[in-house]
PDB file of N, CA and C in Angstrom:
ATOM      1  N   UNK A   1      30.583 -16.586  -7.918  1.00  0.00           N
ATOM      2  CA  UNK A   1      29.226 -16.300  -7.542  1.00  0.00           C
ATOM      3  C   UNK A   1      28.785 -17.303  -6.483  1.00  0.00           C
ATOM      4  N   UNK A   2      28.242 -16.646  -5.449  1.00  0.00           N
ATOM      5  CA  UNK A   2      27.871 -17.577  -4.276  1.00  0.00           C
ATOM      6  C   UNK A   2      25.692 -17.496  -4.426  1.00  0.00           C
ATOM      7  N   UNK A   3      25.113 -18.480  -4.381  1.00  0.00           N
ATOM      8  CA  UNK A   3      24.032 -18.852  -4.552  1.00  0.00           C
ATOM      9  C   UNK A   3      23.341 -19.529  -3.395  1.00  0.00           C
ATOM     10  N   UNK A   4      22.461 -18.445  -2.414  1.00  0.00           N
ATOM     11  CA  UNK A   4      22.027 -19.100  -1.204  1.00  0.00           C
ATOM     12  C   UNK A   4      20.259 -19.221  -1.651  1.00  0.00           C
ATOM     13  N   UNK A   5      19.569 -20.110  -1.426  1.00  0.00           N
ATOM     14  CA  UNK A   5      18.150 -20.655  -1.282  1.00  0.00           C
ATOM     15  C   UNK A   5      17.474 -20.525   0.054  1.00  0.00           C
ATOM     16  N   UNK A   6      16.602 -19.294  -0.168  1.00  0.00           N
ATOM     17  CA  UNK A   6      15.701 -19.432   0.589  1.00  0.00           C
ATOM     18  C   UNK A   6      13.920 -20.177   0.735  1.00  0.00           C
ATOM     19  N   UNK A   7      13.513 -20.894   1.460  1.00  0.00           N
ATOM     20  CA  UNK A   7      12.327 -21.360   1.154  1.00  0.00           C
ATOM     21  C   UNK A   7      11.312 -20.800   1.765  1.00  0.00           C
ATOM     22  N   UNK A   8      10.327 -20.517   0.926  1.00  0.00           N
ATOM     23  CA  UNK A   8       9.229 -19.508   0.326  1.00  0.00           C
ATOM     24  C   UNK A   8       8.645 -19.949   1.721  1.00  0.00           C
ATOM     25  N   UNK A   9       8.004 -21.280   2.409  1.00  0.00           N
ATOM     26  CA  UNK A   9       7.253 -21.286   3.095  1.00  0.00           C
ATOM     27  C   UNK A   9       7.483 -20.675   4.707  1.00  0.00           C
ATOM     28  N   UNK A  10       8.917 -20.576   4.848  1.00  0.00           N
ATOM     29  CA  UNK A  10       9.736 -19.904   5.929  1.00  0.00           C
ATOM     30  C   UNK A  10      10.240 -18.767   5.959  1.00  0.00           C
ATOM     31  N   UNK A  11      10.571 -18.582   4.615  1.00  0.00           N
ATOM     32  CA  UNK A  11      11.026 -16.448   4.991  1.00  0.00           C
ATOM     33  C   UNK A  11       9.873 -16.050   4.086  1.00  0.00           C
ATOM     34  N   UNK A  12       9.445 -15.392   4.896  1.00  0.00           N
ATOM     35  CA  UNK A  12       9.014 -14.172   3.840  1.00  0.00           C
ATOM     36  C   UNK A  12       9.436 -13.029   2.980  1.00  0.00           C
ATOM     37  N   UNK A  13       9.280 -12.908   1.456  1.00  0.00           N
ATOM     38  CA  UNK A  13       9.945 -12.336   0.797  1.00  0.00           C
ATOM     39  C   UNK A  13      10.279 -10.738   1.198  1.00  0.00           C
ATOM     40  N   UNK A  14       9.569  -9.990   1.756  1.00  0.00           N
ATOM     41  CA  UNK A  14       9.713  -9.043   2.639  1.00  0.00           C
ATOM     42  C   UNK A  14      11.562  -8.856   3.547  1.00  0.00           C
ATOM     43  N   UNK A  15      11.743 -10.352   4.256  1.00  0.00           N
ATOM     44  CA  UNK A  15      12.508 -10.411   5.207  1.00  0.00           C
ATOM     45  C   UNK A  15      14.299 -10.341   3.870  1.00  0.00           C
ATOM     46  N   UNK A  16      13.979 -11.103   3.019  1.00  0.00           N
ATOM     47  CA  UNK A  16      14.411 -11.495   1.932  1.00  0.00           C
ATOM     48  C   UNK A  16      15.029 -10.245   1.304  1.00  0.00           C
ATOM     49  N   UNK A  17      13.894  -9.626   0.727  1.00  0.00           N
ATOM     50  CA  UNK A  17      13.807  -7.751   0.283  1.00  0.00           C
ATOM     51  C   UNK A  17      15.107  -7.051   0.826  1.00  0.00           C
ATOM     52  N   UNK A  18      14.700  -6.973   2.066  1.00  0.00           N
ATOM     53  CA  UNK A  18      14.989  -6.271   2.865  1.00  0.00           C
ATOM     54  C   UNK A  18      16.357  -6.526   3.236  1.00  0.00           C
ATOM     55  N   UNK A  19      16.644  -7.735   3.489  1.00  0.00           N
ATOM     56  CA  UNK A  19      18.420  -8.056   3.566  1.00  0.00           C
ATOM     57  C   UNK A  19      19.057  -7.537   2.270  1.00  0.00           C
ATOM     58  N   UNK A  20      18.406  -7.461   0.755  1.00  0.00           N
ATOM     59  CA  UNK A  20      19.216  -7.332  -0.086  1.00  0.00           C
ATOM     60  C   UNK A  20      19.366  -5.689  -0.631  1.00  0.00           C
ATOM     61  N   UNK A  21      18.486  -5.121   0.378  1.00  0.00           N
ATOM     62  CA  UNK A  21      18.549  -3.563   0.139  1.00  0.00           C
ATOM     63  C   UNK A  21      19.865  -3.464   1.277  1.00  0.00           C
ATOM     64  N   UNK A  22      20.009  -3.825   2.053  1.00  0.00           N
ATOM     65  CA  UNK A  22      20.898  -3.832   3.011  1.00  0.00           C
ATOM     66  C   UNK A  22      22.046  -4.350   3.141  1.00  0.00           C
ATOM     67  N   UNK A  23      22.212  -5.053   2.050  1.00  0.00           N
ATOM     68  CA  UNK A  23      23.679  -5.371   1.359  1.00  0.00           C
ATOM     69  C   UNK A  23      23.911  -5.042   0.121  1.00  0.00           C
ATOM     70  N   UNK A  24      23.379  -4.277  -0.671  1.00  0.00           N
ATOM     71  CA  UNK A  24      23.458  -4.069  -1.846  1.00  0.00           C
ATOM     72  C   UNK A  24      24.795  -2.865  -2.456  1.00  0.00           C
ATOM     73  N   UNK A  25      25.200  -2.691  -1.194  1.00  0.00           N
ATOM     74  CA  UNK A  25      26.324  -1.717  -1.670  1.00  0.00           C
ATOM     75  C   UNK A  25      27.894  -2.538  -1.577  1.00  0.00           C
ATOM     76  N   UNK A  26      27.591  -3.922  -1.111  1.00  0.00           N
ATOM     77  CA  UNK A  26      29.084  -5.134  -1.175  1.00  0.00           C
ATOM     78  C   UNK A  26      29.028  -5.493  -1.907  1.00  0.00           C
ATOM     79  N   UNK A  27      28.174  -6.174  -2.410  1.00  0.00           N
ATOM     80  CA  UNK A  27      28.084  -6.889  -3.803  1.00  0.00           C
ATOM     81  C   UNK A  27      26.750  -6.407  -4.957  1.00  0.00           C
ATOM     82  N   UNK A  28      27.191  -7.491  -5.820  1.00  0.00           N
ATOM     83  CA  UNK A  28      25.881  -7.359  -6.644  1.00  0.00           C
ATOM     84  C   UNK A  28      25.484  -8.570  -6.439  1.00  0.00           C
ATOM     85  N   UNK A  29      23.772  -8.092  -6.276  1.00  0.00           N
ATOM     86  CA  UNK A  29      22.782  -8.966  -5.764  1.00  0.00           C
ATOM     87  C   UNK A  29      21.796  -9.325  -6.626  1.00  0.00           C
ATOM     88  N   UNK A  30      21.502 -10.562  -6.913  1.00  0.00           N
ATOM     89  CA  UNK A  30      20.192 -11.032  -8.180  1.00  0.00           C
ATOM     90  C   UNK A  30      19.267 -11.904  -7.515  1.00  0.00           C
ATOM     91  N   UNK A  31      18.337 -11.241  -7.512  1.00  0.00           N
ATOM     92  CA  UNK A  31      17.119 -12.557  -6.815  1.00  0.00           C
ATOM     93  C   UNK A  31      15.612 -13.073  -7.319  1.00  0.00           C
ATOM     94  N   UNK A  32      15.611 -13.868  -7.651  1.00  0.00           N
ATOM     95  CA  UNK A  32      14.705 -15.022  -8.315  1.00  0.00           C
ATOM     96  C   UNK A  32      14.173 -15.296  -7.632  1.00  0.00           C
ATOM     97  N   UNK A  33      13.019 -16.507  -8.036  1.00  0.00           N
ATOM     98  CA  UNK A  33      12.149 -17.072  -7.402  1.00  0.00           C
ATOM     99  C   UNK A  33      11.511 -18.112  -7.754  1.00  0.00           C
ATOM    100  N   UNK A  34      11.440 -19.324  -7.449  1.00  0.00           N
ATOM    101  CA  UNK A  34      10.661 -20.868  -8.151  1.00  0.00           C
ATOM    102  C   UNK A  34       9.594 -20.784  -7.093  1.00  0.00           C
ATOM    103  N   UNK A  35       8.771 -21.741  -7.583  1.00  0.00           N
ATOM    104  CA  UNK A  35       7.595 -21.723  -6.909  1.00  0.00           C
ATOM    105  C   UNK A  35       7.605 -22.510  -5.518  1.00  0.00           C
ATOM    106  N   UNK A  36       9.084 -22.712  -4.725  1.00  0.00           N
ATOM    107  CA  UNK A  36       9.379 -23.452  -3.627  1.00  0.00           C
ATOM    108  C   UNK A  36      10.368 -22.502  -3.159  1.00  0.00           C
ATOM    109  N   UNK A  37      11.225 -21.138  -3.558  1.00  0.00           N
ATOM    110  CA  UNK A  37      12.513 -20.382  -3.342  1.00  0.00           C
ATOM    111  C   UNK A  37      12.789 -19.366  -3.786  1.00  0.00           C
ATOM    112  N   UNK A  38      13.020 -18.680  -2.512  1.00  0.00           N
ATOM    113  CA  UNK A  38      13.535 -17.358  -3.268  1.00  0.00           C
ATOM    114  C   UNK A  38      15.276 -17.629  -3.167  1.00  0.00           C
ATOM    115  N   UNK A  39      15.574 -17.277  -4.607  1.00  0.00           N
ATOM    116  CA  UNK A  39      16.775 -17.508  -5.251  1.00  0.00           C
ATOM    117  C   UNK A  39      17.694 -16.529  -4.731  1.00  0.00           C
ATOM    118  N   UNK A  40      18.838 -16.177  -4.335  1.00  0.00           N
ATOM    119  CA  UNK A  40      20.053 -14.800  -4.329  1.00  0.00           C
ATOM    120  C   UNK A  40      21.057 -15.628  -4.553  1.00  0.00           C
ATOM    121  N   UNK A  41      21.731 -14.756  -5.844  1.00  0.00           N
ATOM    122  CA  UNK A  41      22.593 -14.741  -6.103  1.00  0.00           C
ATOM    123  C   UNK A  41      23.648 -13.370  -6.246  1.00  0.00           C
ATOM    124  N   UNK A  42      24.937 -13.746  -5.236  1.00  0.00           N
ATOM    125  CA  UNK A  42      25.702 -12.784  -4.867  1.00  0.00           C
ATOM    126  C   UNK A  42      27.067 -13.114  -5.652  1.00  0.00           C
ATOM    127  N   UNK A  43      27.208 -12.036  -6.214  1.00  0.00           N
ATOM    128  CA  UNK A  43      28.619 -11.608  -6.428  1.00  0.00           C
ATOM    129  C   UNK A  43      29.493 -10.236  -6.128  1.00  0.00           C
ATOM    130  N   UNK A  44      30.964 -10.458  -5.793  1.00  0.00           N
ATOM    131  CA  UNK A  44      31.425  -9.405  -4.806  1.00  0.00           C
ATOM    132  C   UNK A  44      32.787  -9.976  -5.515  1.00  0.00           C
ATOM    133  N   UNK A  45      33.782  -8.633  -5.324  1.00  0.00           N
ATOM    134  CA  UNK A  45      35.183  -8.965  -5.722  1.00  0.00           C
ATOM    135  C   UNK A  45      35.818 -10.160  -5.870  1.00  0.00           C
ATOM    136  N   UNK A  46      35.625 -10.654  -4.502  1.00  0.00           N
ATOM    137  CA  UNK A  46      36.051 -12.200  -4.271  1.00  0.00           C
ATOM    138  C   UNK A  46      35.669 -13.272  -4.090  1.00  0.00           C
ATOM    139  N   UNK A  47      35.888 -14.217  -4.005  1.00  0.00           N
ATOM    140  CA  UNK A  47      35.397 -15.358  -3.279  1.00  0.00           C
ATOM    141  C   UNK A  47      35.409 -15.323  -2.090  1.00  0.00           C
ATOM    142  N   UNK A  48      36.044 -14.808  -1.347  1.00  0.00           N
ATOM    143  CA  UNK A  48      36.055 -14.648  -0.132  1.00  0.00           C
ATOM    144  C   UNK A  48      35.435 -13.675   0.496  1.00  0.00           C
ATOM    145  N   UNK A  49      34.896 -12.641  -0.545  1.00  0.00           N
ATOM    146  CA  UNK A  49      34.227 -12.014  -0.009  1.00  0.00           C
ATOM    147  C   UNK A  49      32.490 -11.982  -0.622  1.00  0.00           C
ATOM    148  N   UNK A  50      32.192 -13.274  -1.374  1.00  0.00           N
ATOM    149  CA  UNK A  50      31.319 -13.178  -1.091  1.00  0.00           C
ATOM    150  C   UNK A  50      30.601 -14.409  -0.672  1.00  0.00           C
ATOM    151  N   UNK A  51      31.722 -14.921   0.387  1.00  0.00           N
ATOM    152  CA  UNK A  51      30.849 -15.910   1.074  1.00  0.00           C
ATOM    153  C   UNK A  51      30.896 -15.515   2.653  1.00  0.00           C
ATOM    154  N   UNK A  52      31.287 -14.247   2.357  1.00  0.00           N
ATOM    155  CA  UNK A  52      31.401 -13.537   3.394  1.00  0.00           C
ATOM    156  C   UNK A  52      29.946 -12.841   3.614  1.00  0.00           C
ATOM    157  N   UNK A  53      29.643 -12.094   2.456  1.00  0.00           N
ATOM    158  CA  UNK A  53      28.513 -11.048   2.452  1.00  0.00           C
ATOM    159  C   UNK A  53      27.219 -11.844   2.352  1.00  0.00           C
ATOM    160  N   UNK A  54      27.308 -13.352   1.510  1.00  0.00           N
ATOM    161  CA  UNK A  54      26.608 -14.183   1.768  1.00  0.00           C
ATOM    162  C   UNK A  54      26.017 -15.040   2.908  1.00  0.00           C
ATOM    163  N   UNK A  55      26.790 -14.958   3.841  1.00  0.00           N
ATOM    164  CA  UNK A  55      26.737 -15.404   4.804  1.00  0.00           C
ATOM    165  C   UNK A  55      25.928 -14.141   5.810  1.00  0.00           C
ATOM    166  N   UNK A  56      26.471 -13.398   5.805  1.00  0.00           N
ATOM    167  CA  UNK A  56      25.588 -11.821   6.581  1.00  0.00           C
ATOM    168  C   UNK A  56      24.495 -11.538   6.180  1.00  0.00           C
ATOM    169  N   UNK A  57      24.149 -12.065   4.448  1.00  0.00           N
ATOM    170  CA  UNK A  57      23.026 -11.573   4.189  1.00  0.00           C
ATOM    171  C   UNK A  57      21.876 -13.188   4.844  1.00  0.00           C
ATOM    172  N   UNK A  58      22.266 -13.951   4.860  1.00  0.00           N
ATOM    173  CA  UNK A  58      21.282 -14.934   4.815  1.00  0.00           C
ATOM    174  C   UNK A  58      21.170 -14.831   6.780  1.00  0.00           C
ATOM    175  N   UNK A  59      22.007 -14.702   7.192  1.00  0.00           N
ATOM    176  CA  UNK A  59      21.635 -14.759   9.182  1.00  0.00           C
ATOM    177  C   UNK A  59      21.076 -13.296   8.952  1.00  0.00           C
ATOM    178  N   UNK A  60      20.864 -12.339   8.591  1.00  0.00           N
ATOM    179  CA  UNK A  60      20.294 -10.869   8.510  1.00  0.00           C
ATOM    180  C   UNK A  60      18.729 -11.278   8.149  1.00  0.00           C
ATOM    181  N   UNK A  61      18.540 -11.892   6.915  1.00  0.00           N
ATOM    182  CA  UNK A  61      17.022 -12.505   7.006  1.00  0.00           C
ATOM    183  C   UNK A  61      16.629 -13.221   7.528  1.00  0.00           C
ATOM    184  N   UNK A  62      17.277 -14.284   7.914  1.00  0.00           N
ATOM    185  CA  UNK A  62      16.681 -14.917   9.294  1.00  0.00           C
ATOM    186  C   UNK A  62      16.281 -14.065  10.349  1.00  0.00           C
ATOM    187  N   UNK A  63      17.093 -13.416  10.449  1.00  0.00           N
ATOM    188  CA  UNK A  63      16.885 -12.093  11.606  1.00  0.00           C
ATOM    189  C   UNK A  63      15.772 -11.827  11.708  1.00  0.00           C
ATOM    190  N   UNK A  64      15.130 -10.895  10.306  1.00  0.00           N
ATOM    191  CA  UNK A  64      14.108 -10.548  10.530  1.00  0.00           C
ATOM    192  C   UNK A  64      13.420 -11.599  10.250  1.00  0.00           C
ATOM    193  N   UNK A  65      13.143 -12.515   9.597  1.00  0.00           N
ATOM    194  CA  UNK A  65      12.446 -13.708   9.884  1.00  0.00           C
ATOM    195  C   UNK A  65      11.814 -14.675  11.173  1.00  0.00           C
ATOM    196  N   UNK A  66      12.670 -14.462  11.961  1.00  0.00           N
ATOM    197  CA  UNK A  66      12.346 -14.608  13.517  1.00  0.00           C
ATOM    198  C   UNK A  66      11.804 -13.378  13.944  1.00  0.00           C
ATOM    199  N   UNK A  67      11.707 -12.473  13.727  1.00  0.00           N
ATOM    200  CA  UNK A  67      11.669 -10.957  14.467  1.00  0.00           C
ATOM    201  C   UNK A  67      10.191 -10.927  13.724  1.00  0.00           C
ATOM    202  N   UNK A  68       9.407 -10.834  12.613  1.00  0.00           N
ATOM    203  CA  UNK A  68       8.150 -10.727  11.980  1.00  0.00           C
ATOM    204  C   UNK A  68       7.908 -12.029  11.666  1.00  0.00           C
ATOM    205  N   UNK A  69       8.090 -13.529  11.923  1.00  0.00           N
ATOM    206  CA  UNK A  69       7.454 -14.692  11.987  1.00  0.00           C
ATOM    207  C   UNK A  69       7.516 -15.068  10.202  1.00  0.00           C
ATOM    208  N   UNK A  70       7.046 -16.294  10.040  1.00  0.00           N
ATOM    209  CA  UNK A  70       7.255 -16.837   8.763  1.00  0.00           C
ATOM    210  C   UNK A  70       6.091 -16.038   7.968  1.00  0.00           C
ATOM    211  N   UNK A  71       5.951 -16.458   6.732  1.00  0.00           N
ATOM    212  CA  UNK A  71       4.659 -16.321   6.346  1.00  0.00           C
ATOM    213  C   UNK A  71       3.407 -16.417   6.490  1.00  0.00           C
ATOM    214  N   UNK A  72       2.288 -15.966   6.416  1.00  0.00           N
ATOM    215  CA  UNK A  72       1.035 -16.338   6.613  1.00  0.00           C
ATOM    216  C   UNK A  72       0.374 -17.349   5.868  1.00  0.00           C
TER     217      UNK A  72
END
């Protein structure tokens, strides 16, 4: 299981959402939230593949994260 942290005050959960509807057919995707992070946790066949899908999913929300700006 690969475990990437996003922080709440920079992505918006929207951008977040939205990457994990959009990878949700590589792995299985679990996402949480502390009151500083939104949590994903990915698992996928491999290790290798899911620091693979992990990796696509977290530059994919950045993506839109730059593309619709941080939070308000």
């Amino acid at each position: 299981m690969k475990e990437l942290r996003f922080h709440r005050e920079l992505y918006p959960g929207e951008a977040v959402d939205s990457a994990l509807r959009t990878f949700e057919g590589w792995a299985e995707l679990r996402r949480e939230q502390t009151p500083t992070h939104w949590i994903v946790r990915v698992t996928a066949r491999s290790a290798a593949a899911e620091r693979k899908i992990a990796g696509e999913l977290a530059n994919f929300a950045l993506g839109l994260t730059v593309r619709r700006g941080p939070p308000a």
